[in-house]
PDB file of N, CA and C in Angstrom:
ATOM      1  N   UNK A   1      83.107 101.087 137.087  1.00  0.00           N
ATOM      2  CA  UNK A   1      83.192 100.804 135.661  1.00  0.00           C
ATOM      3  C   UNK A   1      81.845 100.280 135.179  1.00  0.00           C
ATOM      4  N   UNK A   2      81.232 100.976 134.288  1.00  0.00           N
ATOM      5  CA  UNK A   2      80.145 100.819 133.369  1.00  0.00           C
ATOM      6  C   UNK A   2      79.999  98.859 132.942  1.00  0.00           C
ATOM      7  N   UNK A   3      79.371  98.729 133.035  1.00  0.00           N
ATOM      8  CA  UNK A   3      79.381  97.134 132.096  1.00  0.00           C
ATOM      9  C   UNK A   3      78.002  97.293 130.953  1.00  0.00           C
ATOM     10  N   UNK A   4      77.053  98.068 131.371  1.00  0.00           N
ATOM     11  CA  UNK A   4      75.692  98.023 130.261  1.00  0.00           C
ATOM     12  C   UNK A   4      75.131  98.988 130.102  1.00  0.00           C
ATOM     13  N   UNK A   5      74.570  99.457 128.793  1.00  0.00           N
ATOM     14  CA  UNK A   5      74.243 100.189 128.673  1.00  0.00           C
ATOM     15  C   UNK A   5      72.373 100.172 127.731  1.00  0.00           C
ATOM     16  N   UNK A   6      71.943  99.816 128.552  1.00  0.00           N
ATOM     17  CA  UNK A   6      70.083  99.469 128.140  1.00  0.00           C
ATOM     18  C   UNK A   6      70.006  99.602 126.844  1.00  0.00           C
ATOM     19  N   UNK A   7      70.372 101.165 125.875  1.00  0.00           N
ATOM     20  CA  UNK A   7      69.790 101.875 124.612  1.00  0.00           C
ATOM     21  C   UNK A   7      70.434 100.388 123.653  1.00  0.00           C
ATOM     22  N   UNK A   8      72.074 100.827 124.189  1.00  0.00           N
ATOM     23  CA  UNK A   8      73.005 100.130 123.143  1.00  0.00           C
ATOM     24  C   UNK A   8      72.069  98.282 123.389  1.00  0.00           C
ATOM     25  N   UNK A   9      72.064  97.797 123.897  1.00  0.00           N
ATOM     26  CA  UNK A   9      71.568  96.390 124.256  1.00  0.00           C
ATOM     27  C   UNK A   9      70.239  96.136 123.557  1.00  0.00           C
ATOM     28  N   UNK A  10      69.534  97.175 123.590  1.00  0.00           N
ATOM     29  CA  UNK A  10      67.625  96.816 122.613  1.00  0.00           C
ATOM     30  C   UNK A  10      68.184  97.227 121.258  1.00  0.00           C
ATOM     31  N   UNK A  11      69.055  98.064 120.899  1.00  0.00           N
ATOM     32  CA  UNK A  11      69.461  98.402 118.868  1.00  0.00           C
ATOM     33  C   UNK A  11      70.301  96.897 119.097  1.00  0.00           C
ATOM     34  N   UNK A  12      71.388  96.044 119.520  1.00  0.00           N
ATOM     35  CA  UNK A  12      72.115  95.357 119.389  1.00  0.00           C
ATOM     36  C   UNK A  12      71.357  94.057 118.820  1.00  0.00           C
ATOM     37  N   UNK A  13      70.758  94.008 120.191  1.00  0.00           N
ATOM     38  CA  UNK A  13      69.519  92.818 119.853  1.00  0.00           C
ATOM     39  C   UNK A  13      68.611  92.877 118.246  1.00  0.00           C
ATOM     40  N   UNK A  14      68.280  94.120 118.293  1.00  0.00           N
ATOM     41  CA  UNK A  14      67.172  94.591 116.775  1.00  0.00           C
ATOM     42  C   UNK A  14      68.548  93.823 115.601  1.00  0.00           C
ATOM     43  N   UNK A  15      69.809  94.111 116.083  1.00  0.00           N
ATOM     44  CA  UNK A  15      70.494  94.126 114.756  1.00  0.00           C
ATOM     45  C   UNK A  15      70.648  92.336 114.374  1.00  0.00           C
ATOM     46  N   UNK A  16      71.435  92.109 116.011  1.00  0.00           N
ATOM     47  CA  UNK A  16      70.999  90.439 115.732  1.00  0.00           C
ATOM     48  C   UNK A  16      70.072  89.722 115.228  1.00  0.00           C
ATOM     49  N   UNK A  17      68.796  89.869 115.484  1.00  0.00           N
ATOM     50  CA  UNK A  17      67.451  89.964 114.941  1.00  0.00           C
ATOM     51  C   UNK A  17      67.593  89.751 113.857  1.00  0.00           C
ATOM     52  N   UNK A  18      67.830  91.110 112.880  1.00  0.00           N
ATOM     53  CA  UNK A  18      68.131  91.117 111.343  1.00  0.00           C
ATOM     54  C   UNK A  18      69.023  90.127 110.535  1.00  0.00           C
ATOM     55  N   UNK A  19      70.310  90.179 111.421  1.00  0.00           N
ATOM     56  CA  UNK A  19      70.864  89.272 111.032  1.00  0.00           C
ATOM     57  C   UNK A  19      70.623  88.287 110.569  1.00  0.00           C
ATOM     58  N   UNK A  20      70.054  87.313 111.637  1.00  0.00           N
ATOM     59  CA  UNK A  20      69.278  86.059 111.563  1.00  0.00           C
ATOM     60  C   UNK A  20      68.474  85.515 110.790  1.00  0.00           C
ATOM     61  N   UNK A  21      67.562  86.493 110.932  1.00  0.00           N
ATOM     62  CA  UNK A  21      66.246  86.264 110.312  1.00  0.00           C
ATOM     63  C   UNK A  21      65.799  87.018 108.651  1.00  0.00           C
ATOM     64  N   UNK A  22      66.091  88.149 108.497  1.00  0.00           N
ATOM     65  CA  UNK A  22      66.444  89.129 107.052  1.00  0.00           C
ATOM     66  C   UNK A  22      67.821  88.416 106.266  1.00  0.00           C
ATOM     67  N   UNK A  23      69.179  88.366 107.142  1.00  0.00           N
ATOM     68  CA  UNK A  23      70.152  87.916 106.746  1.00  0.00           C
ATOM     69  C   UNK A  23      70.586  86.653 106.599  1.00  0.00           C
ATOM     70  N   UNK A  24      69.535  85.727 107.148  1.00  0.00           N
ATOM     71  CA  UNK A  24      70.188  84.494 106.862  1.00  0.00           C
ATOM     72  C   UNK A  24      71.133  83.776 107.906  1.00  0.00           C
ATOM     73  N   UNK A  25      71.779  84.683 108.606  1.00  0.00           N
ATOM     74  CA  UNK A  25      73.245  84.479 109.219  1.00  0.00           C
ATOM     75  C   UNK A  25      72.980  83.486 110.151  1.00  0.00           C
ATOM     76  N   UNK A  26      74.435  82.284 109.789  1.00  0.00           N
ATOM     77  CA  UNK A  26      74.494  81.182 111.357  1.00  0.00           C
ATOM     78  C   UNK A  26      74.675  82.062 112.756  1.00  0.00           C
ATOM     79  N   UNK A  27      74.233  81.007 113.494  1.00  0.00           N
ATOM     80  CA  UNK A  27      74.461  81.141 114.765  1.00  0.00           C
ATOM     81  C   UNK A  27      76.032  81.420 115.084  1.00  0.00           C
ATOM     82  N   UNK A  28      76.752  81.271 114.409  1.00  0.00           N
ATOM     83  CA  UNK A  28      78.312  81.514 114.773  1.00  0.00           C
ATOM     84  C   UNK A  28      78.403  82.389 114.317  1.00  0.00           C
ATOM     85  N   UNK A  29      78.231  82.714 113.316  1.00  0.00           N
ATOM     86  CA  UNK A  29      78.309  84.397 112.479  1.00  0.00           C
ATOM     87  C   UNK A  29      77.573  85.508 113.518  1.00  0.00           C
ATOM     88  N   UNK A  30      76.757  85.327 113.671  1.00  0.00           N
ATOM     89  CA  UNK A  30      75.870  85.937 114.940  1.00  0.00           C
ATOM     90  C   UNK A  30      77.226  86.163 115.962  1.00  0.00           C
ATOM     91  N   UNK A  31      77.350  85.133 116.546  1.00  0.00           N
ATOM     92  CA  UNK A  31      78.030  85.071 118.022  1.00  0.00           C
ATOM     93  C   UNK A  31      79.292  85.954 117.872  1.00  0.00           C
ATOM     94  N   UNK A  32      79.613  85.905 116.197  1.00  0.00           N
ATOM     95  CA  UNK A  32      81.053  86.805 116.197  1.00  0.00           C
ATOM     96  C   UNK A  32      80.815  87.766 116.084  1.00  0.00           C
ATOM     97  N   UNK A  33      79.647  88.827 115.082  1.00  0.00           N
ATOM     98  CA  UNK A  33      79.662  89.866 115.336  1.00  0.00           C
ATOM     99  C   UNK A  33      79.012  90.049 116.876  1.00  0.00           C
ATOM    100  N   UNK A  34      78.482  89.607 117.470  1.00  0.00           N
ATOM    101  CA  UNK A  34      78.175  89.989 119.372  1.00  0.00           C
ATOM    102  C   UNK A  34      79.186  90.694 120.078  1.00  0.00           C
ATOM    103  N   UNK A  35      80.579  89.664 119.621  1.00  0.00           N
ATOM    104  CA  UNK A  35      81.581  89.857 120.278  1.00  0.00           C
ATOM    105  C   UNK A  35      82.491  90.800 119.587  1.00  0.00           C
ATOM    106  N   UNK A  36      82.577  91.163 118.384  1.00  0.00           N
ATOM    107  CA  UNK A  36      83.341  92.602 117.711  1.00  0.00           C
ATOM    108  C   UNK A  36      82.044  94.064 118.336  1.00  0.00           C
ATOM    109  N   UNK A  37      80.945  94.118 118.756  1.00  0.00           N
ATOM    110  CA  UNK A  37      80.248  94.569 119.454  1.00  0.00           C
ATOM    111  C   UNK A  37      80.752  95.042 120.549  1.00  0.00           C
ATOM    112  N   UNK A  38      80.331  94.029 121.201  1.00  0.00           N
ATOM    113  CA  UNK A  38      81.224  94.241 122.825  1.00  0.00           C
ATOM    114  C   UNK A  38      82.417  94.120 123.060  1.00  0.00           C
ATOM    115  N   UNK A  39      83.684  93.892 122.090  1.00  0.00           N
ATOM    116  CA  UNK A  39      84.668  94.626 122.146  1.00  0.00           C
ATOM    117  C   UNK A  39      84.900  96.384 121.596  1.00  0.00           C
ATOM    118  N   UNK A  40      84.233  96.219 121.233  1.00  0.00           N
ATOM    119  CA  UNK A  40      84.123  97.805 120.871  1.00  0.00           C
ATOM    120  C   UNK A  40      83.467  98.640 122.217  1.00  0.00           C
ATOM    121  N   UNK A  41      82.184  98.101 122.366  1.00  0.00           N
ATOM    122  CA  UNK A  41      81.624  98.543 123.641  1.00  0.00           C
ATOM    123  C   UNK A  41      82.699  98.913 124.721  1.00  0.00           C
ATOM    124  N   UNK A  42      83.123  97.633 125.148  1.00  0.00           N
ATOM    125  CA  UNK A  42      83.899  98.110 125.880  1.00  0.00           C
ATOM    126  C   UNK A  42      84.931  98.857 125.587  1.00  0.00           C
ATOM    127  N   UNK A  43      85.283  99.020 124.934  1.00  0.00           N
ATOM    128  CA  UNK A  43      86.531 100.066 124.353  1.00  0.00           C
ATOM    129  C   UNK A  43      86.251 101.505 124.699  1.00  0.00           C
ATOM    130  N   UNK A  44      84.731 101.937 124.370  1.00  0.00           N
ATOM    131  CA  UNK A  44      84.117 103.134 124.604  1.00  0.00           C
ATOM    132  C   UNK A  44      83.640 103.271 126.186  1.00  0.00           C
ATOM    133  N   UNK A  45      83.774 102.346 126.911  1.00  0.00           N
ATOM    134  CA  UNK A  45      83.387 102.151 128.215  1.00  0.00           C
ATOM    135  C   UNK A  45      81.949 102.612 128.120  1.00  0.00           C
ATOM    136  N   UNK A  46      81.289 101.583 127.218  1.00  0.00           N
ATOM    137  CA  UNK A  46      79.535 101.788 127.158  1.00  0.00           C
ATOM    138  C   UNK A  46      78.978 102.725 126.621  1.00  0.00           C
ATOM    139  N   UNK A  47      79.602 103.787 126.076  1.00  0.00           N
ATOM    140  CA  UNK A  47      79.277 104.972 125.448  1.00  0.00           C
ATOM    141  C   UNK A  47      77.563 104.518 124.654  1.00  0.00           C
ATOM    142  N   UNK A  48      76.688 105.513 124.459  1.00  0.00           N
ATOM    143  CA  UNK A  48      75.885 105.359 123.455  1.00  0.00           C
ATOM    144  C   UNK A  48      76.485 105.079 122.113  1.00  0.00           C
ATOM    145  N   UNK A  49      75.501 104.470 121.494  1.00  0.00           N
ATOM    146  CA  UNK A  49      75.891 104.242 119.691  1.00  0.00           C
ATOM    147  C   UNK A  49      75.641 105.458 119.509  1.00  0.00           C
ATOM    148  N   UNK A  50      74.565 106.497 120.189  1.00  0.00           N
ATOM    149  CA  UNK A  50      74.313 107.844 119.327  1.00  0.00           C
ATOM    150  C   UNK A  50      75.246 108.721 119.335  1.00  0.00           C
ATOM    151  N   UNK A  51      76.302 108.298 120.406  1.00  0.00           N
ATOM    152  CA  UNK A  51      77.254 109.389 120.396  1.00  0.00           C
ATOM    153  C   UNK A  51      78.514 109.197 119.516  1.00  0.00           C
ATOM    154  N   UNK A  52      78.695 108.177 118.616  1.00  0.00           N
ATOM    155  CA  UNK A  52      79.390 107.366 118.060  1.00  0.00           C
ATOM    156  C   UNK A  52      79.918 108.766 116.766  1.00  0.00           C
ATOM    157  N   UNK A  53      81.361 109.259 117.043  1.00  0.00           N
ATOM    158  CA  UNK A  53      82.585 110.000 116.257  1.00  0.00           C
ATOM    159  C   UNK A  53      83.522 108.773 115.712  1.00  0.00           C
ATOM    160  N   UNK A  54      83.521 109.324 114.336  1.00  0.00           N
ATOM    161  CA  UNK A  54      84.682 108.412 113.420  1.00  0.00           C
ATOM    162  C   UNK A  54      85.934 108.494 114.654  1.00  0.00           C
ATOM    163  N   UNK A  55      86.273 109.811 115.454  1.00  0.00           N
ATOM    164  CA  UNK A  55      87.437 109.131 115.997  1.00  0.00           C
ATOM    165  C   UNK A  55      87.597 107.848 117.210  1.00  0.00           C
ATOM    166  N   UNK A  56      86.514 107.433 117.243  1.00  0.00           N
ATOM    167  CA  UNK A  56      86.074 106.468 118.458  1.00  0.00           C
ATOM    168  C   UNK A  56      87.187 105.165 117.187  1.00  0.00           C
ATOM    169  N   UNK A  57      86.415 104.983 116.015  1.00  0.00           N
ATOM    170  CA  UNK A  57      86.740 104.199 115.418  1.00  0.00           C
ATOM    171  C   UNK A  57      87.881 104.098 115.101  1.00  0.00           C
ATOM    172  N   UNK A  58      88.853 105.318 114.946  1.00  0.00           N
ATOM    173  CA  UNK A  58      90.250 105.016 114.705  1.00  0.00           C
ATOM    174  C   UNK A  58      90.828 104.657 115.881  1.00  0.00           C
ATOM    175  N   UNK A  59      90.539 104.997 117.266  1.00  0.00           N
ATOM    176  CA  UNK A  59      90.982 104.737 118.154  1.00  0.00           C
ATOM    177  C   UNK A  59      91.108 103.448 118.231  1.00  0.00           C
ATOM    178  N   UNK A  60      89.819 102.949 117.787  1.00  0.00           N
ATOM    179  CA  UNK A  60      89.214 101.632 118.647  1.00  0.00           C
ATOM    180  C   UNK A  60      90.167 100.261 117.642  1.00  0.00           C
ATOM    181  N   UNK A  61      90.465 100.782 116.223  1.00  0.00           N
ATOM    182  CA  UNK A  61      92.054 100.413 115.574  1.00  0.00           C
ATOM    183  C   UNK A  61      92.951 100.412 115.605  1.00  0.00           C
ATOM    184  N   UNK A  62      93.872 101.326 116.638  1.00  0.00           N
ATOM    185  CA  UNK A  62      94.545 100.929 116.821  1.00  0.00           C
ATOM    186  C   UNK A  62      95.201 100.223 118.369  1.00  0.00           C
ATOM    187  N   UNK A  63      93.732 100.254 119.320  1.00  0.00           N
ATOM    188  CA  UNK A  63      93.472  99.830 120.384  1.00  0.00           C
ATOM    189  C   UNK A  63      93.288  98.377 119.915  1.00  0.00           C
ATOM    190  N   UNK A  64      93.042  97.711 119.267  1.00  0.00           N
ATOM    191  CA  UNK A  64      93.067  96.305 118.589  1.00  0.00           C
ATOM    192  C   UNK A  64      93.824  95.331 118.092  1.00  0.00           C
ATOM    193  N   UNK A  65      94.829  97.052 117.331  1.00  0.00           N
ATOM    194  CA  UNK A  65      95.637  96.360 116.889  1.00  0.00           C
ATOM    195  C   UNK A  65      96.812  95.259 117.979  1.00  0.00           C
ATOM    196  N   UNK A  66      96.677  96.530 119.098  1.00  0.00           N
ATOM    197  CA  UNK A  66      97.922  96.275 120.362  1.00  0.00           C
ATOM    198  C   UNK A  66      97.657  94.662 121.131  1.00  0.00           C
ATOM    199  N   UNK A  67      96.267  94.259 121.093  1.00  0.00           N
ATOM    200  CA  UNK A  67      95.864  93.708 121.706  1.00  0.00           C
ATOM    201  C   UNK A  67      96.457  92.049 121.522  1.00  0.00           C
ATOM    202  N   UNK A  68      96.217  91.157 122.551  1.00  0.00           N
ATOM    203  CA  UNK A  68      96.842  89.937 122.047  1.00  0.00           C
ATOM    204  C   UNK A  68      96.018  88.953 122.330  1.00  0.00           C
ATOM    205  N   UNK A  69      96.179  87.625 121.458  1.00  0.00           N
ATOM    206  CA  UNK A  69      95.527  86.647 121.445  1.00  0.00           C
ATOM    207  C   UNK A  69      95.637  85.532 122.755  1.00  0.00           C
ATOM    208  N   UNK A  70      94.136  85.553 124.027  1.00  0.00           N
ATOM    209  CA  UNK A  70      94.266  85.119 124.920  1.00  0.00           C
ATOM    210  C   UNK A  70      94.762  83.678 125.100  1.00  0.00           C
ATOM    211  N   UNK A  71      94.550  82.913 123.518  1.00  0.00           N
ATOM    212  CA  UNK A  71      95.103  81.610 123.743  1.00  0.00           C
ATOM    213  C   UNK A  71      97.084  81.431 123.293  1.00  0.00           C
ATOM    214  N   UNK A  72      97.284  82.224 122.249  1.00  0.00           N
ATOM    215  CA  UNK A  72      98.173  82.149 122.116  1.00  0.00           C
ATOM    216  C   UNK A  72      99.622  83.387 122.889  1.00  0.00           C
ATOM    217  N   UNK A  73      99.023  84.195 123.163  1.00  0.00           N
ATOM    218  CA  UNK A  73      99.657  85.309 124.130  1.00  0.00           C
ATOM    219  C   UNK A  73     100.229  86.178 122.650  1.00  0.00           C
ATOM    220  N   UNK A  74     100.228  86.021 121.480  1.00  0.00           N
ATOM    221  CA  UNK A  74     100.479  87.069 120.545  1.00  0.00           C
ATOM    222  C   UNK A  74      99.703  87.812 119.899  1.00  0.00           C
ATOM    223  N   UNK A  75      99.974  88.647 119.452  1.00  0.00           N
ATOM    224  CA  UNK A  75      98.964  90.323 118.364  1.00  0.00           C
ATOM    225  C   UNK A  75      97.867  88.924 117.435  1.00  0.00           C
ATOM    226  N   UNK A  76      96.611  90.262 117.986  1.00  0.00           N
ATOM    227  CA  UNK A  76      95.632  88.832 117.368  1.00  0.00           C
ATOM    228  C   UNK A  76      96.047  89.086 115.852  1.00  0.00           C
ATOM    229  N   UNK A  77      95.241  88.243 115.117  1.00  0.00           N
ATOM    230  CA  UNK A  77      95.415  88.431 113.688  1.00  0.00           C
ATOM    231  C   UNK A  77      95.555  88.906 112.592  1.00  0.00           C
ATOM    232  N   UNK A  78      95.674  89.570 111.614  1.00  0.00           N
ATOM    233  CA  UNK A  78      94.968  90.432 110.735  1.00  0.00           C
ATOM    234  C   UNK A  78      93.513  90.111 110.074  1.00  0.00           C
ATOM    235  N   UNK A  79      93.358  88.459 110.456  1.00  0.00           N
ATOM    236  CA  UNK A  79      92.105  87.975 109.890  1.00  0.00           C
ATOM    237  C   UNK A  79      90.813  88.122 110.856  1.00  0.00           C
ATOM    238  N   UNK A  80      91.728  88.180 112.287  1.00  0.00           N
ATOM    239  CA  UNK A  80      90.377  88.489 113.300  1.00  0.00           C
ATOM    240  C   UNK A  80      89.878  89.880 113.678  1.00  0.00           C
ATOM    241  N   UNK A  81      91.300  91.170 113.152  1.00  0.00           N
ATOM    242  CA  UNK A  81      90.970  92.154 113.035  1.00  0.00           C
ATOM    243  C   UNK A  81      90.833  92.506 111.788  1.00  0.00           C
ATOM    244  N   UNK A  82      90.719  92.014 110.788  1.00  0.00           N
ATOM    245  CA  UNK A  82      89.688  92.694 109.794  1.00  0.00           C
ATOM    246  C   UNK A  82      87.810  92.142 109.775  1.00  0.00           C
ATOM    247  N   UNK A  83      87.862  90.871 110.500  1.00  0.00           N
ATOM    248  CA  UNK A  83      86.406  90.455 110.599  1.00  0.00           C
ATOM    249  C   UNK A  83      86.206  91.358 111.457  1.00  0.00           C
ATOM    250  N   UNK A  84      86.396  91.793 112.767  1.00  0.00           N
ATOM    251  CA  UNK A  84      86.112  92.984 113.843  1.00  0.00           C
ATOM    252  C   UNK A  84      85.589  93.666 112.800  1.00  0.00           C
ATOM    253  N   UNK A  85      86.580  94.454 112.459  1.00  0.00           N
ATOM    254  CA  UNK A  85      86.383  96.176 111.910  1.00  0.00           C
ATOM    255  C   UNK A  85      85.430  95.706 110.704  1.00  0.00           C
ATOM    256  N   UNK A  86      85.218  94.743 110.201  1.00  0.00           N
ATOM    257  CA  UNK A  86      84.133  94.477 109.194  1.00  0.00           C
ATOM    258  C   UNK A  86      82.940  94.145 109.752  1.00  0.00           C
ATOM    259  N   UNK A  87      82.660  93.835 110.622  1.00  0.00           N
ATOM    260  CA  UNK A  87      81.450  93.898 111.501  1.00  0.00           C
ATOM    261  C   UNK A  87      81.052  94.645 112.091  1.00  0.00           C
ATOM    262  N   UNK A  88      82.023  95.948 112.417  1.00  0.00           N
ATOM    263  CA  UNK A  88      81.457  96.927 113.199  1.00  0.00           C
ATOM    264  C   UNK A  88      81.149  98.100 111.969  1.00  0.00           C
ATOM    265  N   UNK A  89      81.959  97.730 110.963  1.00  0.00           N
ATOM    266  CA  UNK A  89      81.249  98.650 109.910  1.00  0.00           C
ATOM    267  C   UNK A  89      79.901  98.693 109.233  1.00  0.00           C
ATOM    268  N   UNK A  90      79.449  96.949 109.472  1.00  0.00           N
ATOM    269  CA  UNK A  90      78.268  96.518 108.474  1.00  0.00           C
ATOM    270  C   UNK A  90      77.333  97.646 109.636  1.00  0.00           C
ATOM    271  N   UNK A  91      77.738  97.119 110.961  1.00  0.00           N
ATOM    272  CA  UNK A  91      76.923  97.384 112.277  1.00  0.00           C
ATOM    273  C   UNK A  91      76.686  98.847 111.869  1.00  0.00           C
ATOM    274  N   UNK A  92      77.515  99.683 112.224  1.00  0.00           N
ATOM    275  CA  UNK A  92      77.382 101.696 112.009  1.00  0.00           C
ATOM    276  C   UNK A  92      76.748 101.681 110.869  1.00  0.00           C
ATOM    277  N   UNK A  93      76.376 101.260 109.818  1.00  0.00           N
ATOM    278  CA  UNK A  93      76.176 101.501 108.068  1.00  0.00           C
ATOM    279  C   UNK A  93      74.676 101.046 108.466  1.00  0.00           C
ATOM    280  N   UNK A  94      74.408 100.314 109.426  1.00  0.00           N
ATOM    281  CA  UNK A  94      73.158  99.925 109.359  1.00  0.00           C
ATOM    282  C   UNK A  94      72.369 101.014 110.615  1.00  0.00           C
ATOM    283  N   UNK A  95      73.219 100.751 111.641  1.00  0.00           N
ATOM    284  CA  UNK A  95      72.709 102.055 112.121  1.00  0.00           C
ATOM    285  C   UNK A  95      72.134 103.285 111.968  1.00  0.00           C
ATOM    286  N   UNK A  96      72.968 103.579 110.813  1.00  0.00           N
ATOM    287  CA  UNK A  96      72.916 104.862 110.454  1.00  0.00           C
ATOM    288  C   UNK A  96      71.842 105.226 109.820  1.00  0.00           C
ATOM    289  N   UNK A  97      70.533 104.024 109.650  1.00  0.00           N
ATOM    290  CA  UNK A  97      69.636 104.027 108.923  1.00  0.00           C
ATOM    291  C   UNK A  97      68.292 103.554 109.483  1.00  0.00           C
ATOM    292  N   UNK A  98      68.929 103.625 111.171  1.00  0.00           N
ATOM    293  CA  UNK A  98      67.619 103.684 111.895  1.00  0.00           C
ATOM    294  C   UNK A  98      67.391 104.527 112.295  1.00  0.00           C
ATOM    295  N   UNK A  99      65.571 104.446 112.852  1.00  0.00           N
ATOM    296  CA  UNK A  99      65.219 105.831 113.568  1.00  0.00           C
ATOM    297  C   UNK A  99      65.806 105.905 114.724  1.00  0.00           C
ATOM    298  N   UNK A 100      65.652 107.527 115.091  1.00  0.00           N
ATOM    299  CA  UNK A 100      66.564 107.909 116.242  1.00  0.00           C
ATOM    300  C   UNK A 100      68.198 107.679 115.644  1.00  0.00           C
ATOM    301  N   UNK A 101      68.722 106.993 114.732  1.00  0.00           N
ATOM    302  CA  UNK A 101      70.326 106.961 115.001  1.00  0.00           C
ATOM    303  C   UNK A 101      70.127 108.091 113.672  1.00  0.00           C
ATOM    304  N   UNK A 102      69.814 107.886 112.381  1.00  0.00           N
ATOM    305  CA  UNK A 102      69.834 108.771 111.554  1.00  0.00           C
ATOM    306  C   UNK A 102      70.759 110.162 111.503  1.00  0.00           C
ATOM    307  N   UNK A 103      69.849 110.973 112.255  1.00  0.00           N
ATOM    308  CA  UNK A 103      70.682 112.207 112.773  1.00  0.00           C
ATOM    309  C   UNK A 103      71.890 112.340 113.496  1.00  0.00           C
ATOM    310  N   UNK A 104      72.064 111.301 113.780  1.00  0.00           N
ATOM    311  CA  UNK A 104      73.323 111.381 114.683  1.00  0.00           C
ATOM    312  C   UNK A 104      74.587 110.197 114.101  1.00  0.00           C
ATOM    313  N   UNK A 105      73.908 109.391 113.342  1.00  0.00           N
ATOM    314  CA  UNK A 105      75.201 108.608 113.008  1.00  0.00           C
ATOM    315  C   UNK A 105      75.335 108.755 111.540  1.00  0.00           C
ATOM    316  N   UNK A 106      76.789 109.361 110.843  1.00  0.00           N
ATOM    317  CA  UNK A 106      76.913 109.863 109.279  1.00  0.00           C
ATOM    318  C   UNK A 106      77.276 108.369 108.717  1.00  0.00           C
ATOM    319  N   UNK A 107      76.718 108.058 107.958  1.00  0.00           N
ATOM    320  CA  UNK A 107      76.773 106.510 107.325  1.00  0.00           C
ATOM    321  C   UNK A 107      78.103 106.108 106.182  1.00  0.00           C
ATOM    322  N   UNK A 108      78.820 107.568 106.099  1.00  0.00           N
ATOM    323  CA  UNK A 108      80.034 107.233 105.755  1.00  0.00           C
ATOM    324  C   UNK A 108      81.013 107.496 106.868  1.00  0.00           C
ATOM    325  N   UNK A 109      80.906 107.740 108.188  1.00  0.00           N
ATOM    326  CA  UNK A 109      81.503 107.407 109.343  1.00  0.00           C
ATOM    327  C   UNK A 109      81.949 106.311 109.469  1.00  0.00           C
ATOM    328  N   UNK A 110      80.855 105.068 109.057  1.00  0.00           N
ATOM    329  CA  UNK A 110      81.899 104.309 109.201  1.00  0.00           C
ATOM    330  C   UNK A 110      82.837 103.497 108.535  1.00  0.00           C
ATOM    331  N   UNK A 111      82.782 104.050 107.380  1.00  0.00           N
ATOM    332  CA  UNK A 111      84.394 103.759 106.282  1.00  0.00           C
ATOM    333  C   UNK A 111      85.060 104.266 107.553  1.00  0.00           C
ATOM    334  N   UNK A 112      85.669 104.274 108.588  1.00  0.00           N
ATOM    335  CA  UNK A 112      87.165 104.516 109.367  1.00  0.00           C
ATOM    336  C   UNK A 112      87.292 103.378 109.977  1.00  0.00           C
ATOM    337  N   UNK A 113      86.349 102.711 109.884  1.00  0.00           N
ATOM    338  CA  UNK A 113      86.793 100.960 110.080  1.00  0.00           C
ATOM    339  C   UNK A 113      87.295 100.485 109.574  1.00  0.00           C
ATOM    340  N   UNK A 114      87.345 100.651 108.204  1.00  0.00           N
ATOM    341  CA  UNK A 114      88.473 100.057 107.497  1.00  0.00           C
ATOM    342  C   UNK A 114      89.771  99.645 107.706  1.00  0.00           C
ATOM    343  N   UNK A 115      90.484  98.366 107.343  1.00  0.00           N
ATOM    344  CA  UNK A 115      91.524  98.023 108.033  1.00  0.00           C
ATOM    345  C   UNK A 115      92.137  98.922 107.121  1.00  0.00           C
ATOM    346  N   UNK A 116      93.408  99.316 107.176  1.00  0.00           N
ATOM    347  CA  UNK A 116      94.684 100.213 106.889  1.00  0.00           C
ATOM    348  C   UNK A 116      95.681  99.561 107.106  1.00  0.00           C
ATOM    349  N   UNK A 117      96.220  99.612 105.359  1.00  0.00           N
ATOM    350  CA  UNK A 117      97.258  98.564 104.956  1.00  0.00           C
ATOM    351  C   UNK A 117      98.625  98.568 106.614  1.00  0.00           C
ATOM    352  N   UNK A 118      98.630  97.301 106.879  1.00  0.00           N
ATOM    353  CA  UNK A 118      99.998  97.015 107.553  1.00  0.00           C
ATOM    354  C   UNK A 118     101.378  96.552 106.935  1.00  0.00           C
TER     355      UNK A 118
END
């Protein structure tokens, strides 16, 4: 089983970067999108970002949805899965507007993050 993937890890970092420093963003804001990141990551079992299909993203929704909260043992939130899927959207939207991702990632791809009414 894959754990890293080099490409995805130097754009991740660039994005944190931005975050921070362009965006302003706390250190906790940071740390949460890291981790809607690498839950996704792993979801794709490390896949490139370049290879990144809207259906990764529906998958990766309702693979989230199933999932449960390690402290409380129930379906995580709707508030922790809409910050997810809102972080991985800012993430693809920004992607989609670097070099090298351009061609390969469609920047309305990732509207399928969107949460979908429950």
């Amino acid at each position: 089983m894959k754990k890293h993937n080099p490409n995805n890890g130097r754009i991740k970092r660039k994005y944190l970067i931005f975050l921070k420093e362009a965006k302003r963003q706390s250190e906790s804001s940071i740390d949460a999108v890291a981790k809607s990141l690498s839950r996704f990551e792993s979801y794709t079992d490390y896949r490139d970002f370049k290879a990144f299909h809207f259906e990764q993203a529906i998958g990766f929704k309702k693979h989230l949805a199933k999932q449960n909260n390690l402290k409380t043992g129930e379906k995580l939130s709707k508030a922790t899965l809409n910050s997810t899927l809102r972080h991985l959207k800012a993430f693809f939207q920004w992607l989609s507007m670097q070099q090298g991702y351009k061609s390969r990632i469609n920047y309305t791809e990732a509207e399928y993050f969107n949460l979908w009414a429950c």
